[in-house]
Protein backbone atom coordinates (compact mmCIF):
# COMPACT_ATOMS: atom_id res chain seq x y z
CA UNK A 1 -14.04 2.12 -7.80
CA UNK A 2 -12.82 -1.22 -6.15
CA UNK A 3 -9.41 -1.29 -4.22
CA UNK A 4 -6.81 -2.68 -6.57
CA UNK A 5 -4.42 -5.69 -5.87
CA UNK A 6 -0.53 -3.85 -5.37
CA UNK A 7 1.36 -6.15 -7.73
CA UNK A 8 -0.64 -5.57 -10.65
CA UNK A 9 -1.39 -2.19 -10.10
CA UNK A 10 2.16 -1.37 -9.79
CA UNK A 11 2.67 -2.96 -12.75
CA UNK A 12 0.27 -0.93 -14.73
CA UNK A 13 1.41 2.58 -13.48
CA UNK A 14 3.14 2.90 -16.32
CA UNK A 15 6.89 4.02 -17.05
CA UNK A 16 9.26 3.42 -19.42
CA UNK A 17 12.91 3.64 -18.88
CA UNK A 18 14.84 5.91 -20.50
CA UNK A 19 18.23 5.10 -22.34
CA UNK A 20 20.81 4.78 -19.33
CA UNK A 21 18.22 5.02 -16.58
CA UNK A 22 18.31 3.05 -13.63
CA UNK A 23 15.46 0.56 -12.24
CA UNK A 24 13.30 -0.13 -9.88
CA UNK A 25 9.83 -1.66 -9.25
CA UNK A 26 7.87 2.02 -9.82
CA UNK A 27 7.34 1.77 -13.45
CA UNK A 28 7.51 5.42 -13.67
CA UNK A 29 11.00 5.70 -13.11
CA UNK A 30 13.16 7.07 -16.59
CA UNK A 31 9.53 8.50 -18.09
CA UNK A 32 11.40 12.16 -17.32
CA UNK A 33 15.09 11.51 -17.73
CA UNK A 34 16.44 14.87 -17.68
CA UNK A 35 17.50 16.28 -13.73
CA UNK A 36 15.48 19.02 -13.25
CA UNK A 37 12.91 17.84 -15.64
CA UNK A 38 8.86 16.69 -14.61
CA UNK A 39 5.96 16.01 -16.88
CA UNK A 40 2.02 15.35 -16.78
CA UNK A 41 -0.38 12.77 -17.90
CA UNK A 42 -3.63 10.59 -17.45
CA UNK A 43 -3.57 6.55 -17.37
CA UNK A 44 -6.39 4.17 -17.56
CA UNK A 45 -5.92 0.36 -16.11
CA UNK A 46 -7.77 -2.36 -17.34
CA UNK A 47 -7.28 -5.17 -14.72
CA UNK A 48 -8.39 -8.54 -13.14
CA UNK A 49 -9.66 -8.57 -9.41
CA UNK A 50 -8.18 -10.97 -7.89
CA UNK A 51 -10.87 -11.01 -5.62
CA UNK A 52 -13.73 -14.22 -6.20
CA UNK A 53 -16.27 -12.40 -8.24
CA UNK A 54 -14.89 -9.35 -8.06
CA UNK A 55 -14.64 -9.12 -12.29
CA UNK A 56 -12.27 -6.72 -14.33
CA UNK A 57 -12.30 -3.22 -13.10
CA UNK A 58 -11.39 0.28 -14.64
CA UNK A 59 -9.46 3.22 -12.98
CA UNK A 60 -7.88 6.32 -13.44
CA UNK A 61 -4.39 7.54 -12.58
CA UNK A 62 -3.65 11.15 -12.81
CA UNK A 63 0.51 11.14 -13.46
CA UNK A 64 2.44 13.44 -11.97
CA UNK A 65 6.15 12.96 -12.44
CA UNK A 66 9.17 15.38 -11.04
CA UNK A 67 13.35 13.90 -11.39
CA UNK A 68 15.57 16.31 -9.12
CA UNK A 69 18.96 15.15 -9.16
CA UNK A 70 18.88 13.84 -5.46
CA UNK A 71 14.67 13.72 -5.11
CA UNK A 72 11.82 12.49 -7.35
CA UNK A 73 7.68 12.24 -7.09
CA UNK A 74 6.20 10.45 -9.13
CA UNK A 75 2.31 10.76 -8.65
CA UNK A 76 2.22 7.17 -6.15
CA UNK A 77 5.56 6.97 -5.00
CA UNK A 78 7.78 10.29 -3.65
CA UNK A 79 12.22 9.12 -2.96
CA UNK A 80 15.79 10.56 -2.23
CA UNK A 81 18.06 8.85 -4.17
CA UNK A 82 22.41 8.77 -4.44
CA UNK A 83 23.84 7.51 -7.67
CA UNK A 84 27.17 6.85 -5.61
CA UNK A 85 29.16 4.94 -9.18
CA UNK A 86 28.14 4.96 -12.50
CA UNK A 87 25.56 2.12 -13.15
CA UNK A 88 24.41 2.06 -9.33
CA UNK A 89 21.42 4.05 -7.45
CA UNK A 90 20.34 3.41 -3.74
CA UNK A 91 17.16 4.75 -3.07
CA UNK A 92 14.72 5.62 -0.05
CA UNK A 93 11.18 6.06 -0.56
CA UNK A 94 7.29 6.07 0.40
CA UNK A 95 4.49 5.02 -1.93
CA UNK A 96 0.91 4.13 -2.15
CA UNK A 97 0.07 0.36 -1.83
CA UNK A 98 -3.02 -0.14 -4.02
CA UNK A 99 -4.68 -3.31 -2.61
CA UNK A 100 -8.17 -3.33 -0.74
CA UNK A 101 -11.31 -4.36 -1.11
CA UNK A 102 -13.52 -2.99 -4.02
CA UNK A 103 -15.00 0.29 -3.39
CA UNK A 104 -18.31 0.18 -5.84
CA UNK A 105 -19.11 -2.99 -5.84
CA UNK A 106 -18.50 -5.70 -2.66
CA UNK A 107 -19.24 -9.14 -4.45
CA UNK A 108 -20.97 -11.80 -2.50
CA UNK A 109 -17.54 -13.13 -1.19
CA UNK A 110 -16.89 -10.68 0.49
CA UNK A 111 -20.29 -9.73 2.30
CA UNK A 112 -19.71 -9.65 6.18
CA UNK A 113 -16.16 -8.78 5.90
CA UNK A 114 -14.11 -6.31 7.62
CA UNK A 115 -12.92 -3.41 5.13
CA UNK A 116 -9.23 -4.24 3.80
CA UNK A 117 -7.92 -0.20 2.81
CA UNK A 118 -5.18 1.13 1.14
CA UNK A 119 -1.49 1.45 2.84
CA UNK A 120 1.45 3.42 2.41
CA UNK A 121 5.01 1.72 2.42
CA UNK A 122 8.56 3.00 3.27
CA UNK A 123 11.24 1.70 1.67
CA UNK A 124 15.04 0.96 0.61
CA UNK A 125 16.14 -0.15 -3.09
CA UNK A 126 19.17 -1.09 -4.60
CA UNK A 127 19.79 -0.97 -8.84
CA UNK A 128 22.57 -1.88 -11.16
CA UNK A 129 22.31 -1.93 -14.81
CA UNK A 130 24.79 -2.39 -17.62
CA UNK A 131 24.57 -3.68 -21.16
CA UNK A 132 22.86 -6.81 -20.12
CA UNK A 133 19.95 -4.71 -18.72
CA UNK A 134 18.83 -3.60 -15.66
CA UNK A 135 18.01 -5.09 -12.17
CA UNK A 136 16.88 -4.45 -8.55
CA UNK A 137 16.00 -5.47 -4.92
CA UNK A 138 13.46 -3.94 -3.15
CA UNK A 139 12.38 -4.13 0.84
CA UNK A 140 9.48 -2.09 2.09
CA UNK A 141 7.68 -1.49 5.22
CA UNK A 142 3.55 -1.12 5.74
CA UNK A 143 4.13 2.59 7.96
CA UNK A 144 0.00 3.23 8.15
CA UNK A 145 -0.25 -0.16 9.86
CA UNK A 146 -2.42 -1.40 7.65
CA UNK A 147 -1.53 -4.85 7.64
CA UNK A 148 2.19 -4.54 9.35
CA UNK A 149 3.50 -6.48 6.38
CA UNK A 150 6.58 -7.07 4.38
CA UNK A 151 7.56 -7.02 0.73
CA UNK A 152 10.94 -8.10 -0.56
CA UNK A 153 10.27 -7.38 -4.77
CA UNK A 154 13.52 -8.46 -6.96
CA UNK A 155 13.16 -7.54 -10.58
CA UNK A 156 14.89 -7.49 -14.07
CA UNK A 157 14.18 -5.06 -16.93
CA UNK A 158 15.76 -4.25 -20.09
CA UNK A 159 14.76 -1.80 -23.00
CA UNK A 160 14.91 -1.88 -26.84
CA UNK A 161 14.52 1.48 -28.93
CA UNK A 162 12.97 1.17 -32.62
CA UNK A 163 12.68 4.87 -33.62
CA UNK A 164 10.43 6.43 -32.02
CA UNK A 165 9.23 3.20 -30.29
CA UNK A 166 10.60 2.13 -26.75
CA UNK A 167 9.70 -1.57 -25.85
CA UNK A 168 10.29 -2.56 -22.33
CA UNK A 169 9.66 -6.10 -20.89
CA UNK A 170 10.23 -7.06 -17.47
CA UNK A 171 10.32 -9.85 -14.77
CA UNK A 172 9.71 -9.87 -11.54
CA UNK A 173 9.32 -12.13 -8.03
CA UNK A 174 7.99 -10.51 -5.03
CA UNK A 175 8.41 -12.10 -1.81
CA UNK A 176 5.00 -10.92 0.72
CA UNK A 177 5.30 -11.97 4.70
CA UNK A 178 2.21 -13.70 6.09
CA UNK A 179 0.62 -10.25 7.43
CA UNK A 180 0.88 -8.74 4.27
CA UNK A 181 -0.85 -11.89 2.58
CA UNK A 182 -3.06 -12.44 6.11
CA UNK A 183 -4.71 -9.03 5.76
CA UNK A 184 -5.71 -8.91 2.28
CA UNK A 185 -6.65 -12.36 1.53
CA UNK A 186 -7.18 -14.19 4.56
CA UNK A 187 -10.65 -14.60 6.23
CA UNK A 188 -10.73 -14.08 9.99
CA UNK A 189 -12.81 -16.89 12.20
CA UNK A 190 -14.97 -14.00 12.99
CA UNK A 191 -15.79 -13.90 9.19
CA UNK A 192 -15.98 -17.59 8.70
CA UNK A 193 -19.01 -18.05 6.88
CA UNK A 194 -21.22 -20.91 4.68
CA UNK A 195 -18.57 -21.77 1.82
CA UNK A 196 -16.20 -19.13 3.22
CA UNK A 197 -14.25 -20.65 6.19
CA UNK A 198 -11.57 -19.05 8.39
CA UNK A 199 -8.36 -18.97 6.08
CA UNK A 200 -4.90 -17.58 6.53
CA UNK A 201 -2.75 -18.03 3.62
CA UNK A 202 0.49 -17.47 5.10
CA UNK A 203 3.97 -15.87 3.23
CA UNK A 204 4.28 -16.42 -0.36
CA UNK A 205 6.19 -15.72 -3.25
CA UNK A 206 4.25 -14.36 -6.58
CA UNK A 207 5.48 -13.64 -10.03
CA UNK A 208 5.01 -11.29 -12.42
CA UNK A 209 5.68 -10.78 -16.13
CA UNK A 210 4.76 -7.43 -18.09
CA UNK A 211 5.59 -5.67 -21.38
CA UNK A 212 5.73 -1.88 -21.20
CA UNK A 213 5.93 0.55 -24.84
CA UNK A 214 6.45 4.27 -25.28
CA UNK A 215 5.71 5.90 -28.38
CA UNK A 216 6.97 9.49 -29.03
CA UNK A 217 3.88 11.21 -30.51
CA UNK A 218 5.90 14.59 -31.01
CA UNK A 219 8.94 16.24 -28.78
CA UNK A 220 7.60 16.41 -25.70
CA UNK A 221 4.05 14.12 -26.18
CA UNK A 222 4.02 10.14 -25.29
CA UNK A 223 1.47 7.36 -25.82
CA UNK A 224 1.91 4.74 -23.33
CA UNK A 225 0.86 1.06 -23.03
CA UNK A 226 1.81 -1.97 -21.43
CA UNK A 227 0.55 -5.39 -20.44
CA UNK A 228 1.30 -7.65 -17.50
CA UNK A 229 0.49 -11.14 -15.58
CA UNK A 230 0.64 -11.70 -12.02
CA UNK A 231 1.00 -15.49 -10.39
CA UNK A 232 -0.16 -15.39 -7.09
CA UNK A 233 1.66 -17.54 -4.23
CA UNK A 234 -0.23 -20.96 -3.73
CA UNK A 235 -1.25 -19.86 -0.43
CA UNK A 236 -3.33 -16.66 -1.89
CA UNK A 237 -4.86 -18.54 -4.53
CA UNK A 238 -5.76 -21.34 -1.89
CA UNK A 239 -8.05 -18.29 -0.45
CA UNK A 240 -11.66 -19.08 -0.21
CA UNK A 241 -12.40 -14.84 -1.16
CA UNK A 242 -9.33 -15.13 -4.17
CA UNK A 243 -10.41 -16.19 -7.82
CA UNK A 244 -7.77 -18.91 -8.74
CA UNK A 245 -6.02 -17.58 -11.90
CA UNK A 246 -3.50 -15.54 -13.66
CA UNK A 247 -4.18 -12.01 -12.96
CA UNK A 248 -4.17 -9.89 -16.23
CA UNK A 249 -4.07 -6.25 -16.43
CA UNK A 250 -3.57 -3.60 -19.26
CA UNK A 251 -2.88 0.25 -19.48
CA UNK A 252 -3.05 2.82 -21.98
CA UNK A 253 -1.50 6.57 -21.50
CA UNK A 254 -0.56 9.84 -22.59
CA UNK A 255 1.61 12.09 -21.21
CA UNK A 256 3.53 15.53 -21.60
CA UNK A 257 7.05 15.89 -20.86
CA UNK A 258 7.73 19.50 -20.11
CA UNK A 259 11.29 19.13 -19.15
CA UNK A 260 13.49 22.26 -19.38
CA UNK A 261 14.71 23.08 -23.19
CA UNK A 262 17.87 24.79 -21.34
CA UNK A 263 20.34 23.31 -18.91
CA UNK A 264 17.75 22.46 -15.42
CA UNK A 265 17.94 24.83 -13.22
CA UNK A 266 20.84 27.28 -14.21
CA UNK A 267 21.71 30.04 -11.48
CA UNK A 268 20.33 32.62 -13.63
CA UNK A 269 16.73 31.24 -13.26
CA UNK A 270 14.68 33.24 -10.51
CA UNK A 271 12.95 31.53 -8.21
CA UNK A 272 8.92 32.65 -7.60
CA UNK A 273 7.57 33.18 -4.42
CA UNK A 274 3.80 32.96 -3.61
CA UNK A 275 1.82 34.00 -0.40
CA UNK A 276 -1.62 34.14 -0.21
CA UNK A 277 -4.46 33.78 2.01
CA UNK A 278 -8.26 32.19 1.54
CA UNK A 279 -11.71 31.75 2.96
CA UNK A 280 -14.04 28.64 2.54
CA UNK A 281 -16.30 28.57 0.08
CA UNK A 282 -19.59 26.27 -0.72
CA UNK A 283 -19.81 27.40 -4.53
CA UNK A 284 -18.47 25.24 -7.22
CA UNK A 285 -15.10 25.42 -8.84
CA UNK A 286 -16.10 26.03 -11.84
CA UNK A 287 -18.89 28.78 -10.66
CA UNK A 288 -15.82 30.13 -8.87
CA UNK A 289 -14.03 30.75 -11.85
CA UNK A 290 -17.17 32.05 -13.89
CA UNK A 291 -17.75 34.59 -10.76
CA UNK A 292 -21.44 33.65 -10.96
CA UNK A 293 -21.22 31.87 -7.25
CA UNK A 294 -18.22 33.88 -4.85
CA UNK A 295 -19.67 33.46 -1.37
CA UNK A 296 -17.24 32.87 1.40
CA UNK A 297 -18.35 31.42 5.21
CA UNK A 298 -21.41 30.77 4.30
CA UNK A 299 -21.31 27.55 6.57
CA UNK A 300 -18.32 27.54 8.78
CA UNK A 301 -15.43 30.18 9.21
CA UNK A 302 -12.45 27.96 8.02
CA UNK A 303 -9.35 29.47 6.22
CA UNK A 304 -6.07 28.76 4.79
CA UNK A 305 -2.58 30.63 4.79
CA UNK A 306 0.27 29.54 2.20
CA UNK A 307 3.52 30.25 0.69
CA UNK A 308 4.46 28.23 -1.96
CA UNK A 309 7.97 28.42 -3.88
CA UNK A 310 8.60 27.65 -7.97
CA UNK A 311 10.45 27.31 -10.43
CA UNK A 312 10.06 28.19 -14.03
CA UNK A 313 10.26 25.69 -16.77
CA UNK A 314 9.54 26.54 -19.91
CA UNK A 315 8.74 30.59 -20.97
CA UNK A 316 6.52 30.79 -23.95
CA UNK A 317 5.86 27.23 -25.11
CA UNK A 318 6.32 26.94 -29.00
CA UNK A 319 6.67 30.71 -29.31
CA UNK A 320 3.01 31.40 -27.16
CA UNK A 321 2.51 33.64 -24.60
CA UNK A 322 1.85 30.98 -22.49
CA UNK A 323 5.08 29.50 -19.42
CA UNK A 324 5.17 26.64 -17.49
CA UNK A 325 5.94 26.64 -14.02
CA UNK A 326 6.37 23.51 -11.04
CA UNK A 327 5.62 24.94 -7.17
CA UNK A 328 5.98 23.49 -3.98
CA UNK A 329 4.24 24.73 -1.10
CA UNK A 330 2.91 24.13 2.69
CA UNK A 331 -0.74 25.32 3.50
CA UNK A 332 -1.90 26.02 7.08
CA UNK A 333 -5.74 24.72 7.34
CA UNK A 334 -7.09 27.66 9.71
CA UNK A 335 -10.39 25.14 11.41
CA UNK A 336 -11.61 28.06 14.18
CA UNK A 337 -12.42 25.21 16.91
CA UNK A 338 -14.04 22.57 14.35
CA UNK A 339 -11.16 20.33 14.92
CA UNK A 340 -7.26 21.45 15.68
CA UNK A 341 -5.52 23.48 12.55
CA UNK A 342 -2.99 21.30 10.50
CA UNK A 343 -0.74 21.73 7.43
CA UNK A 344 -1.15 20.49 3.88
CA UNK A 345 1.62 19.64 1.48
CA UNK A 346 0.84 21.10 -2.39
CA UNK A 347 3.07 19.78 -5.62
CA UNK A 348 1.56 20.88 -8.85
CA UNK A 349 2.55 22.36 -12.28
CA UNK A 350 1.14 25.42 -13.86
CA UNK A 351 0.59 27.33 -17.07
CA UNK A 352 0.12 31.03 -17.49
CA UNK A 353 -1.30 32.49 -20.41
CA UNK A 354 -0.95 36.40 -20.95
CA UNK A 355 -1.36 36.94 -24.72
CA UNK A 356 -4.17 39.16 -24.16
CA UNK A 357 -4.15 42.77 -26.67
CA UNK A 358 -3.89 45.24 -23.55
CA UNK A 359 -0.63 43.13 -21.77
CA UNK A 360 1.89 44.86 -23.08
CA UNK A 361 0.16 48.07 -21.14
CA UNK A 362 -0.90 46.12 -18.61
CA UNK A 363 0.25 42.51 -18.04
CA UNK A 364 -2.60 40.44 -17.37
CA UNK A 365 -2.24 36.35 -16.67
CA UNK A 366 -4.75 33.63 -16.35
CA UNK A 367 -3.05 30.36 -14.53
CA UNK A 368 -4.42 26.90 -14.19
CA UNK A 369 -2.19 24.78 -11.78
CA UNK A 370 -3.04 21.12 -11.35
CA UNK A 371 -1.37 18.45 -9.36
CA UNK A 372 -1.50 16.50 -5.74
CA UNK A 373 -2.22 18.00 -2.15
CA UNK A 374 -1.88 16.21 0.78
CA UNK A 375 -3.07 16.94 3.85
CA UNK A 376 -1.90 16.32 7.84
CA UNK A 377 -6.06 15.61 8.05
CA UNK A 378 -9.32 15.98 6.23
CA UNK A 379 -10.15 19.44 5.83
CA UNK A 380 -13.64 20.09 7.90
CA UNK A 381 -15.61 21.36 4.93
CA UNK A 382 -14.96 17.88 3.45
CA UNK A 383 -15.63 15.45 6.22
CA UNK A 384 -19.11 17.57 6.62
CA UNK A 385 -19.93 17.50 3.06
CA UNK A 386 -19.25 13.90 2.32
CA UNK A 387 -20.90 12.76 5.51
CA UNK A 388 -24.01 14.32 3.72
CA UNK A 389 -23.62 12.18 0.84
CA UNK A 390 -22.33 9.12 2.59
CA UNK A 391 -19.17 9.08 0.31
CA UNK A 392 -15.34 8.75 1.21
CA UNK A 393 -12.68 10.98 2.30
CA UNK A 394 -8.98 11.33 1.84
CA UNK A 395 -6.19 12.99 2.95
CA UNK A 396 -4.46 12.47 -0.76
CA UNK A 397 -6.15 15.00 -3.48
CA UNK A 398 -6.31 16.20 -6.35
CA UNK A 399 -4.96 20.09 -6.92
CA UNK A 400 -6.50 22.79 -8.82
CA UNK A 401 -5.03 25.79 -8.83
CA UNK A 402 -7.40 28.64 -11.49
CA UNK A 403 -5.87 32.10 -10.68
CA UNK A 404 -6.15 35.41 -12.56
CA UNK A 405 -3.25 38.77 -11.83
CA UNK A 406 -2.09 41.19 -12.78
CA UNK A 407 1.65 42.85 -13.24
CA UNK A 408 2.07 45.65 -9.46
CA UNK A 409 4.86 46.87 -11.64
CA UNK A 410 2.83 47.89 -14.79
CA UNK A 411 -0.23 49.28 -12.63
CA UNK A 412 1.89 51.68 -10.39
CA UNK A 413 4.25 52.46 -13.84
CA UNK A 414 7.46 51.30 -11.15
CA UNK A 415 10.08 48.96 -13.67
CA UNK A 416 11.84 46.73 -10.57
CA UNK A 417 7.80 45.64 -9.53
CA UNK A 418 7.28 44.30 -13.40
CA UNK A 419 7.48 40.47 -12.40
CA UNK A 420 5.39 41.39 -9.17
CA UNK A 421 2.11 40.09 -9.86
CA UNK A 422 -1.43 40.98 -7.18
CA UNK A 423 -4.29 38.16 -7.75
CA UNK A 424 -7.46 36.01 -6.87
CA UNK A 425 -7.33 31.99 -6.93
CA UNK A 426 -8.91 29.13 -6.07
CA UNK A 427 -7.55 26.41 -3.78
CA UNK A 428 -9.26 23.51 -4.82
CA UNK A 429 -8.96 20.04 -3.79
CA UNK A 430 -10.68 16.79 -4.72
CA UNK A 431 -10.75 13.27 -6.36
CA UNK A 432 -11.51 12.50 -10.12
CA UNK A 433 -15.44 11.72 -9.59
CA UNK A 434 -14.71 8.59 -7.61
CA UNK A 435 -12.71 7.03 -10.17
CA UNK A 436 -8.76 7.08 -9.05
CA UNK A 437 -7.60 4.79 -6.36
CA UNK A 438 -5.02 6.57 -5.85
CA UNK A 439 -6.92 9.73 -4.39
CA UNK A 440 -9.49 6.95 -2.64
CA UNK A 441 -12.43 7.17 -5.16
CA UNK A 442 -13.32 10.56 -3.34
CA UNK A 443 -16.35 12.11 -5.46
CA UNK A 444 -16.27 16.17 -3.52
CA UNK A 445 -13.85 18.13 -2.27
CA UNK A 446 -13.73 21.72 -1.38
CA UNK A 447 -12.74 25.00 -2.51
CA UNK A 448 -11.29 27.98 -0.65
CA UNK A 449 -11.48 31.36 -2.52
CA UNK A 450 -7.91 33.78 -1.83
CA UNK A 451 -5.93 36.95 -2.83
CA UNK A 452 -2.11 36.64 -3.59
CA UNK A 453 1.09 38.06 -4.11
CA UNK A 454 3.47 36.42 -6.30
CA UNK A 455 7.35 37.76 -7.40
CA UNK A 456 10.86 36.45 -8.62
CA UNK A 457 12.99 36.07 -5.61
């Protein structure tokens, strides 16, 4: 999939803000507006390129949303943030800036040109709302050097409630520098070509519109949509490689809020430790988790080394034998001389299901665990196998997490070992078949296959 412009695809993230919740320009923010509280989802965007000939293009964006009281992630974008009075939030944060050329498709414009990627911003924010609404200012800095630009975004959002229906519109001006603006639209004299001349459009100052809904399926399950329009500074739309026009964009969700039924993290609640340790394997996940393919080093020797640490958040959803969980965790890439070792960062949330008829004897649990993994670099096993296929890599991934235990306590008949569980899992990273921008339209991955041991600390 093509690289999406930043001000519309920020716009179609989706989020909807939640009665008394603050803003900002991450549309995500007030989805979960419970501290302690996270959810899960799966957005399509429908938008304009605002690339000549570049046409409207589809992607995917897994959501992935945590609120902490003092720390959030929310799939794209990952903050610390200080309420210091009531109606006031400061904020500090690092997200994803989707803009780039297209991935699938180049269109003639932009034949001969040097790649425009993906960057990653840090940030500051300030937000204030009362009764008349909600506002913010927003200054962020390219980190990745990228483009070594500047964005200064100041916004306005307020929110009606009709039942079950939230309706959010917005407004927004975003002030880019010239690099920003330079890098992604400007043509270098090295790329001067016939009917594409050397062009730098300079700083600018677009604006945005959008309208943003929520509708509360059930409890905890959400259909989102929204709409937007982007204006593009005169110098962008000046741009020999930049259609001339009013960039449009839709979205369409659905998401599942699995926020804690109980007061968020209450002392009582026992935190969950995880080690475990893995080998590489070339089988597929989902072989993997049939056991018809279990091979291990069948093409290098690499290995990983975790622990992760959880936290419970709901115990047997809607009376089932089946509990959510959220885990944190850092993962030590073992390379054996293929390139230096490195760590990996893993947020995901995960269900266990144990109503099987012999669990009461012996508790028995089959976990699925899905969410983002980052890693310090590209594992080996990737960069080989997607050299192969001439595809993409990324350090940002999807996480699966399939794992099957079993209760220490109830095998060796020993009480205090009950919630110590003994298991086999499946560390699994990789994009959503090329079609998420955020993960870099990755089509592999790879898979290590490890043992664990898991308990309530």
């Amino acid at each position: 999939m093509r690289r999406r412009c930043g001000r519309a695809a920020l716009a179609l993230s989706l989020g909807f803000a939640a009665p008394g919740a603050l803003a900002n320009s991450d549309p995500l923010t007030g989805l979960i507006a419970a501290p302690g509280g996270a959810g899960i989802g799966i957005a399509s965007r429908f938008e304009d390129s605002p690339y000549r000939g570049g046409g409207t293009r589809h992607d995917l964006v897994p959501l992935y949303l945590y609120e902490g009281k003092f720390a959030y992630l929310h799939s794209y974008r990952a903050g610390l943030k200080l309420e210091q009075a009531p109606g006031w939030r400061f904020e500090a944060f690092l997200k994803h800036r989707f803009e780039g050329f297209p991935f699938d498709r180049l269109p003639p414009a932009l034949a001969g040109m040097g790649k425009r990627g993906a960057g990653a911003d840090a940030g500051v924010s300030v937000q204030a709302q009362g009764g008349w609404g909600a506002a913010y200012a927003e200054l962020m800095q390219d980190v990745l050097e990228v483009s070594k630009g500047r964005e200064l975004r100041i916004g306005y959002k307020y929110e009606w409630r009709i039942g079950a229906l939230r309706l959010r519109p917005h407004a927004m001006l975003a002030w880019r520098d010239s690099r920003l603006n330079n890098y992604y639209y400007g043509v270098l004299l090295s790329e001067a070509a016939a009917g594409r001349p050397a062009y730098q459009p300079g700083a600018g100052v677009n604006r945005e519109l959008g309208l943003y809904a929520a509708y509360d399926l059930t409890e905890r399950w959400r259909l989102l949509a929204g709409a937007s329009a982007t204006r593009w500074s005169k110098g962008v739309r000046a741009s020999p490689i930049v259609e001339d026009r009013v960039q449009r964009a839709a979205v369409i969700g659905l998401m599942y809020d699995f926020s804690p039924e109980h007061e968020p993290w209450p002392e009582r609640t026992p935190l969950i430790g995880r080690a475990l340790y893995g080998a590489s394997s070339d089988c597929d996940v989902l072989k993997i988790m049939r056991l018809s393919c279990t091979s291990t080093h069948t093409q290098d020797g690499t290995s990983v080394a975790a622990f992760e640490i959880g936290r419970p958040f709901i115990q047997r959803l809607n009376g089932w034998p089946l509990d959510l969980a959220g885990f944190v965790g850092l993962l030590r890439h073992k390379e054996r001389g293929l390139q230096r070792d490195f760590w990996q960062v893993n947020a995901y949330v995960k269900a266990y299901y144990y109503g099987f008829p012999w669990s009461e004897r012996v508790r028995t649990r089959l976990g699925i665990g899905t969410g983002l993994a980052y890693a310090r670099r590209v594992p080996f096993a990737e960069e080989r196998d997607q050299a192969i296929r001439s595809r993409s890599t990324s350090k940002l991934l999807n996480y699966l997490d399939p794992t099957v235990d079993v209760s220490v306590g109830d095998l060796i008949r020993v009480r205090s070992l009950k919630e110590t569980y003994l298991g086999l899992g499946v560390s699994h990273r990789s994009g959503i078949f090329g079609s998420s921008h955020l993960l870099g339209n990755v089509n592999g991955g790879s898979n290590y296959i490890y043992g664990y041991l898991e308990w309530t600390m």
